[in-house]
Protein backbone atom coordinates (compact mmCIF):
# COMPACT_ATOMS: atom_id res chain seq x y z
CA UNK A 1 -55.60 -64.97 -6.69
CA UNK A 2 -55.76 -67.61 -4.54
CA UNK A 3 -52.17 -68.85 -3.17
CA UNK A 4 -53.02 -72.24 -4.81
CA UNK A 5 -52.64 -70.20 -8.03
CA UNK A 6 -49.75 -68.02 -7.00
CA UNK A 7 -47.94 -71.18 -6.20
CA UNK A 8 -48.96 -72.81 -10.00
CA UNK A 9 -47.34 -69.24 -11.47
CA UNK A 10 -44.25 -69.70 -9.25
CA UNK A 11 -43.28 -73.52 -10.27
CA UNK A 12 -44.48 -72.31 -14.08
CA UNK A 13 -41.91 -69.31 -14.32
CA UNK A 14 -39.40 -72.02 -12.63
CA UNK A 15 -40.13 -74.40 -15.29
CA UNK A 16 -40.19 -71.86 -18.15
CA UNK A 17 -36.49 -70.11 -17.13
CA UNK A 18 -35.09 -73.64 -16.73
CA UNK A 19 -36.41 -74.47 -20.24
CA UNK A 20 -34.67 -71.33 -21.49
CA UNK A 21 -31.53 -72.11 -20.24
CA UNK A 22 -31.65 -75.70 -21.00
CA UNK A 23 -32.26 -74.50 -24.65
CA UNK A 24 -29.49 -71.81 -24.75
CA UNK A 25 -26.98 -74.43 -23.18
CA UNK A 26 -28.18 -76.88 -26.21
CA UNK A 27 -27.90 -74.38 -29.09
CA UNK A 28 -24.35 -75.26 -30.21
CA UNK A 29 -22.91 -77.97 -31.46
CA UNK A 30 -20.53 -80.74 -29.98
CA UNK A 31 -17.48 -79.01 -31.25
CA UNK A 32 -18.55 -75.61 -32.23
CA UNK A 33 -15.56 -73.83 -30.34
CA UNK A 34 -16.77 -70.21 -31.63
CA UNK A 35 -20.25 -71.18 -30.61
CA UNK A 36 -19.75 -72.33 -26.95
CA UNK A 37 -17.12 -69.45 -26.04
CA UNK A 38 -19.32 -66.77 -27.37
CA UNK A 39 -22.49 -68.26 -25.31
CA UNK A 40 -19.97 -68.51 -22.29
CA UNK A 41 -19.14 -64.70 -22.66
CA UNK A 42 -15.85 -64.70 -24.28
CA UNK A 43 -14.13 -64.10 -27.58
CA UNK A 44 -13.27 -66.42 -29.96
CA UNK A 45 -10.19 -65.91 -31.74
CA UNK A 46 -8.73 -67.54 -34.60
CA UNK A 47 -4.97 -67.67 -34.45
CA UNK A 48 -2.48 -68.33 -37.44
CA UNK A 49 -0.72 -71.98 -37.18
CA UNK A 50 0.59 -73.06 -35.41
CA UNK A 51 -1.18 -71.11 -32.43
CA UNK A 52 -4.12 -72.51 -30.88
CA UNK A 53 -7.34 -70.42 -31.51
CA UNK A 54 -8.85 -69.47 -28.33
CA UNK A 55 -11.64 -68.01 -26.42
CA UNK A 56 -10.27 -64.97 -24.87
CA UNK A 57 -12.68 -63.07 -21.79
CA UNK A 58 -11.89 -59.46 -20.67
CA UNK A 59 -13.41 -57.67 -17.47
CA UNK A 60 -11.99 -54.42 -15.70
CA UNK A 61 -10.73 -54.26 -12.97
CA UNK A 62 -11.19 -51.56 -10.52
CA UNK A 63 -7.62 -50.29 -9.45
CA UNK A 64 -7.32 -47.40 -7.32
CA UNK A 65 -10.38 -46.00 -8.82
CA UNK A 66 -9.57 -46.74 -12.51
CA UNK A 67 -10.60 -49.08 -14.41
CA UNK A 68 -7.76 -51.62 -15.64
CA UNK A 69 -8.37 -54.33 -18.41
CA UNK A 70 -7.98 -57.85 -17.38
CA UNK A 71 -8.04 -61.22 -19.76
CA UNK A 72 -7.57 -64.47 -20.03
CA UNK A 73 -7.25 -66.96 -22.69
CA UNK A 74 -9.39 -70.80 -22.28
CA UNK A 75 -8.57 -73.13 -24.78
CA UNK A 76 -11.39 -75.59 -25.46
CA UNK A 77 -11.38 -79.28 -26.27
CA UNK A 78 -11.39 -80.22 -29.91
CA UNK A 79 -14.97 -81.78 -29.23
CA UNK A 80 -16.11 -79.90 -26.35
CA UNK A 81 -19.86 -79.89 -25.41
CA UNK A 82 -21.53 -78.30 -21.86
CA UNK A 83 -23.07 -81.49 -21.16
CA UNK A 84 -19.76 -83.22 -20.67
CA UNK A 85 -18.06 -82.65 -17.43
CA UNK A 86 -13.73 -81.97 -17.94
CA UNK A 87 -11.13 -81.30 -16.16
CA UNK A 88 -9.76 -77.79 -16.00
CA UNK A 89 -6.36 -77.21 -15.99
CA UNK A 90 -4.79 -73.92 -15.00
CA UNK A 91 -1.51 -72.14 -15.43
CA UNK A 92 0.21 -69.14 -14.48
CA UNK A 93 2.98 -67.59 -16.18
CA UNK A 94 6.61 -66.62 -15.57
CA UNK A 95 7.80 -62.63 -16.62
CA UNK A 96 7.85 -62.05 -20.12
CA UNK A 97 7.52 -59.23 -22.69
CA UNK A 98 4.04 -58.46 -24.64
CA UNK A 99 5.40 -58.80 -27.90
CA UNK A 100 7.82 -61.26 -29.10
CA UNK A 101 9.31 -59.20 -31.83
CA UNK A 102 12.10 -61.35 -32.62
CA UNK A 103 9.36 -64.03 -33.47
CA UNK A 104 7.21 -61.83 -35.24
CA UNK A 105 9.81 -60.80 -38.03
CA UNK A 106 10.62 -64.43 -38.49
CA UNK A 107 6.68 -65.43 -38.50
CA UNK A 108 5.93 -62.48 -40.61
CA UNK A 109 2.67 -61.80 -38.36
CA UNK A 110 2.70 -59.98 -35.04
CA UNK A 111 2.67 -62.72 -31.98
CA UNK A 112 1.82 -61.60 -28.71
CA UNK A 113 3.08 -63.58 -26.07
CA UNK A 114 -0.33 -64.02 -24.26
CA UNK A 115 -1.50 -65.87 -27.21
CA UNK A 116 2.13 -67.86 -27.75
CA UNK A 117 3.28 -68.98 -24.52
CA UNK A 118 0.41 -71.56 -23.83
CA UNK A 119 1.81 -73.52 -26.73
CA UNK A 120 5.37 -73.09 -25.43
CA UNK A 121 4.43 -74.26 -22.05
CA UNK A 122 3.23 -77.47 -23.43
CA UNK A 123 -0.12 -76.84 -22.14
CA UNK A 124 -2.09 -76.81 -25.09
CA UNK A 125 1.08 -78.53 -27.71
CA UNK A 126 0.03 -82.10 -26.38
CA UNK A 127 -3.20 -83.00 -27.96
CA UNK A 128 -3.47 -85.71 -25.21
CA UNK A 129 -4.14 -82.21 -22.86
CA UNK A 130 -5.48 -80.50 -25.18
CA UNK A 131 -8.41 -83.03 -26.57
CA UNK A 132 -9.51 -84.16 -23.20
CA UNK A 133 -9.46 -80.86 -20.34
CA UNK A 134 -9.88 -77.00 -20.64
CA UNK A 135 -7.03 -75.22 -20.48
CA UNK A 136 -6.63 -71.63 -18.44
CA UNK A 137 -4.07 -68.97 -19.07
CA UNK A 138 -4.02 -66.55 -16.66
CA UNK A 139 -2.81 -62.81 -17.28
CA UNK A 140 -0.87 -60.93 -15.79
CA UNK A 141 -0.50 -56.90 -16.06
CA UNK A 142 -0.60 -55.06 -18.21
CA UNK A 143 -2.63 -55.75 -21.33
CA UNK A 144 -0.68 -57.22 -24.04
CA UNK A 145 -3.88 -56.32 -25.97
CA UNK A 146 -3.12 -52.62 -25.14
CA UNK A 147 0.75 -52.35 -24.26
CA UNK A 148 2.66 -55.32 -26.69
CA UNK A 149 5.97 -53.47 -25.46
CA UNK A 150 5.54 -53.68 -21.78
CA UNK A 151 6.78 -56.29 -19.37
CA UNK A 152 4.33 -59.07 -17.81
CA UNK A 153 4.40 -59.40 -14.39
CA UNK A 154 2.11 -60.34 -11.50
CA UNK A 155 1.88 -58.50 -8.90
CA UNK A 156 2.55 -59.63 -4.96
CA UNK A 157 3.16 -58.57 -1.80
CA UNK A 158 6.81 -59.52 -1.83
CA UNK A 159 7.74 -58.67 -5.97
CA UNK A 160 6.60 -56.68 -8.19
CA UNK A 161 9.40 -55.80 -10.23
CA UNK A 162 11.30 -57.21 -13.01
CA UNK A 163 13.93 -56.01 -14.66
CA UNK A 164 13.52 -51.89 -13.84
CA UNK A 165 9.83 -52.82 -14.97
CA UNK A 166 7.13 -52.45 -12.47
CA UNK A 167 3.36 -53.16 -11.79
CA UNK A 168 1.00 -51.05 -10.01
CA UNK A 169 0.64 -52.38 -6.92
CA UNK A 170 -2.54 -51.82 -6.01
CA UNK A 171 -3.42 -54.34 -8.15
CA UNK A 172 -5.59 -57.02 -6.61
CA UNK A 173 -4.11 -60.32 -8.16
CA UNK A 174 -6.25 -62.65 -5.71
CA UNK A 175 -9.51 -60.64 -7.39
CA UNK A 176 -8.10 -61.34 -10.56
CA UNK A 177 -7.61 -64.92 -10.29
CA UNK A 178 -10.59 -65.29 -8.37
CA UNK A 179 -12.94 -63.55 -11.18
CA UNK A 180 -11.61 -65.77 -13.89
CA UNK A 181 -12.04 -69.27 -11.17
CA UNK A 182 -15.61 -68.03 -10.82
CA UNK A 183 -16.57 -67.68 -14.57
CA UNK A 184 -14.47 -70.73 -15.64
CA UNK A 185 -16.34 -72.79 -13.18
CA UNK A 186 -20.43 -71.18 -14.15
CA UNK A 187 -19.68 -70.57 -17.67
CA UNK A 188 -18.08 -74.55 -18.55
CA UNK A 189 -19.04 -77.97 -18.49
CA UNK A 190 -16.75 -78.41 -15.80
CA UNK A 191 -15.12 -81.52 -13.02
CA UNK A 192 -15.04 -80.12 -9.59
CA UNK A 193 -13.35 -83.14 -8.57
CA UNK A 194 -10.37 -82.24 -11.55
CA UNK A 195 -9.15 -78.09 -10.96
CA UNK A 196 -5.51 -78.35 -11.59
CA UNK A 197 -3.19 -75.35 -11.11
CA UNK A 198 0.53 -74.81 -11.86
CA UNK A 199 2.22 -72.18 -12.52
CA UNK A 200 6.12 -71.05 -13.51
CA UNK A 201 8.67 -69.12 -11.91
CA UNK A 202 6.68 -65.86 -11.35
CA UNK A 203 3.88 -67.77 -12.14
CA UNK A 204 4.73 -70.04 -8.91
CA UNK A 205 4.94 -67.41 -6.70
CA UNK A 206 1.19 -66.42 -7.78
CA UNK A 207 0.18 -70.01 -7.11
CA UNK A 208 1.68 -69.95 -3.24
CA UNK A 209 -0.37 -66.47 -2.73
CA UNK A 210 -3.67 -67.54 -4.15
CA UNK A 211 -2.86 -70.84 -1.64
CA UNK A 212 -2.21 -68.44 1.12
CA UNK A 213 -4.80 -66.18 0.71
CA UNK A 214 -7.35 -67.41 -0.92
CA UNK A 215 -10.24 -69.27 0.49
CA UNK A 216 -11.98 -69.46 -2.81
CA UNK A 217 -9.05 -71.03 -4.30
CA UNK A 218 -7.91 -73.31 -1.47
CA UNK A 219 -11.48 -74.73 -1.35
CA UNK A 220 -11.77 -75.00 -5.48
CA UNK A 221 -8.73 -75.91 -6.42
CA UNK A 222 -7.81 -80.33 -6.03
CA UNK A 223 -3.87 -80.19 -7.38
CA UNK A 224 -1.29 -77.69 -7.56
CA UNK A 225 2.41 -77.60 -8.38
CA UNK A 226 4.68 -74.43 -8.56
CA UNK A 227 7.96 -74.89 -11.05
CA UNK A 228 10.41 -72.54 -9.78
CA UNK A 229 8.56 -70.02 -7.75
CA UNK A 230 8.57 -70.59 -4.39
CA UNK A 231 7.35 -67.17 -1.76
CA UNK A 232 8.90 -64.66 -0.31
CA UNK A 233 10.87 -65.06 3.43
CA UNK A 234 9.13 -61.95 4.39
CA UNK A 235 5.49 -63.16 3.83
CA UNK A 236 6.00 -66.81 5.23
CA UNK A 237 4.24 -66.02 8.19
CA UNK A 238 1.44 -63.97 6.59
CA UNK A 239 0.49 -67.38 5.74
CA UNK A 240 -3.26 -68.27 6.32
C-alpha cells in the first residue's frame, strides 16, 4: 500500500469515528433527560414530588485497597441538549445523616438525603437555576445508597469527624471531586468560561482543600464561595 493510500485510510477512519460520535451525541432529544444522562453514563432516576429526578453516576473508588462506592447526583436543565453550551454549577454539602427518617414517616416514602438536600439548598428549587445551568451534588462518604443510617461527612486533613461519627481517612476526597470535574466536563454540553462551586459548612471546608490542592480544580473552576466553612489553622500553611 502505498503511503498515499495509508494516509486516505487514516483521514477515512477519522472521518468515520467522528461521524459516529456526532450521531450518538444527536440521538436524543432536546429535553430527553433519561436519554442524555444514560448516553453520558449515568442513571436516571425518577424521584416522587416534589424531588427533582436526577441523573445519578457511581464509580469506586480505590481506598486502601478496597473498593469504595462513590456518586453523585447532576440535575439537568428542563430543555437540555449537548449542542448547547451551560453553565455548571457545583455544590458541596454540610454533615448530615443518610436517611431523613423523620421526613420519611411524614412523606410516607423513604427520602434519602443525597437525593433531598439539593432541593433544600435552593440549588435546584429556583427554576431560574434550574432551567438555565447543570447542577452538581457532590457526595460525601459513605453511600447513602448502601448505609441510609450513617453520617455524611467529607473527609480532610484537618476533620474528619462529626458527632462520634467518623470517615476513613484514607479516603482521597481531591480524587473524588476530581473524577466527577472530569466526567461533568467530557460527558456535558458544558461553559468553561461558567464552573461555579460553593459549598456549606463542611461542604466549605472541601471547597478551600480542592482550592489548595488541587491544580485540576484551581485551573477549571471560574467562581467559588464557601458559606460557613472556612480551613483548618493547622493546614494554613500546607497551602499551595
Amino acid at each position: 500500500m502505498t503511503p498515499q493510500a495509508v494516509l486516505a485510510c487514516k483521514v477515512l477512519a477519522v472521518a468515520l469515528l467522528l461521524s459516529c460520535w456526532r450521531s450518538a451525541a444527536a440521538d436524543c432529544l432536546t429535553g430527553d433527560l433519561p436519554c442524555w444522562c444514560q448516553q453520558a453514563g449515568g442513571t436516571y432516576r425518577q424521584l416522587q414530588e416534589p424531588l427533582k429526578d436526577t441523573c445519578t453516576f457511581t464509580f469506586t473508588q480505590n481506598v486502601a485497597g478496597k473498593g469504595v462506592q462513590r456518586t453523585f447526583n447532576v440535575f439537568l436543565p428542563a430543555g437540555y441538549r449537548f449542542a448547547h453550551k451551560y453553565p455548571v454549577w457545583t455544590h458541596m454539602h454540610g454533615v448530615y445523616w443518610g436517611s431523613m427518617d423523620s421526613i420519611s414517616q411524614r412523606m410516607g416514602w423513604n427520602v434519602l438525603a443525597m437525593d433531598a438536600t439539593a432541593s433544600w439548598d435552593g440549588l435546584v428549587g429556583s427554576d431560574k437555576v434550574y432551567n438555565n445551568a447543570i447542577v452538581v451534588y457532590l457526595q460525601s462518604t459513605p453511600s447513602p445508597y448502601n448505609n441510609p443510617d450513617q453520617r455524611m461527612l467529607w473527609n480532610l486533613p484537618w476533620w474528619h469527624c462529626s458527632v462520634g461519627s467518623c470517615v476513613d481517612e484514607n479516603i482521597n476526597e481531591l480524587d473524588y471531586a476530581e473524577t466527577a470535574f472530569q466526567i461533568i466536563m467530557s460527558k456535558f454540553g458544558v461553559d468553561k468560561g461558567k464552573i461555579w462551586v460553593t459549598g456549606t459548612s463542611a461542604g466549605g471546608m472541601m471547597v478551600n482543600y480542592l482550592l489548595c490542592k488541587s491544580e485540576y480544580f484551581q485551573n477549571t473552576a471560574t467562581a467559588v464561595v464557601d458559606i460557613l466553612g472556612g480551613i483548618g489553622e493547622s493546614f494554613i500553611s500546607q497551602c499551595t
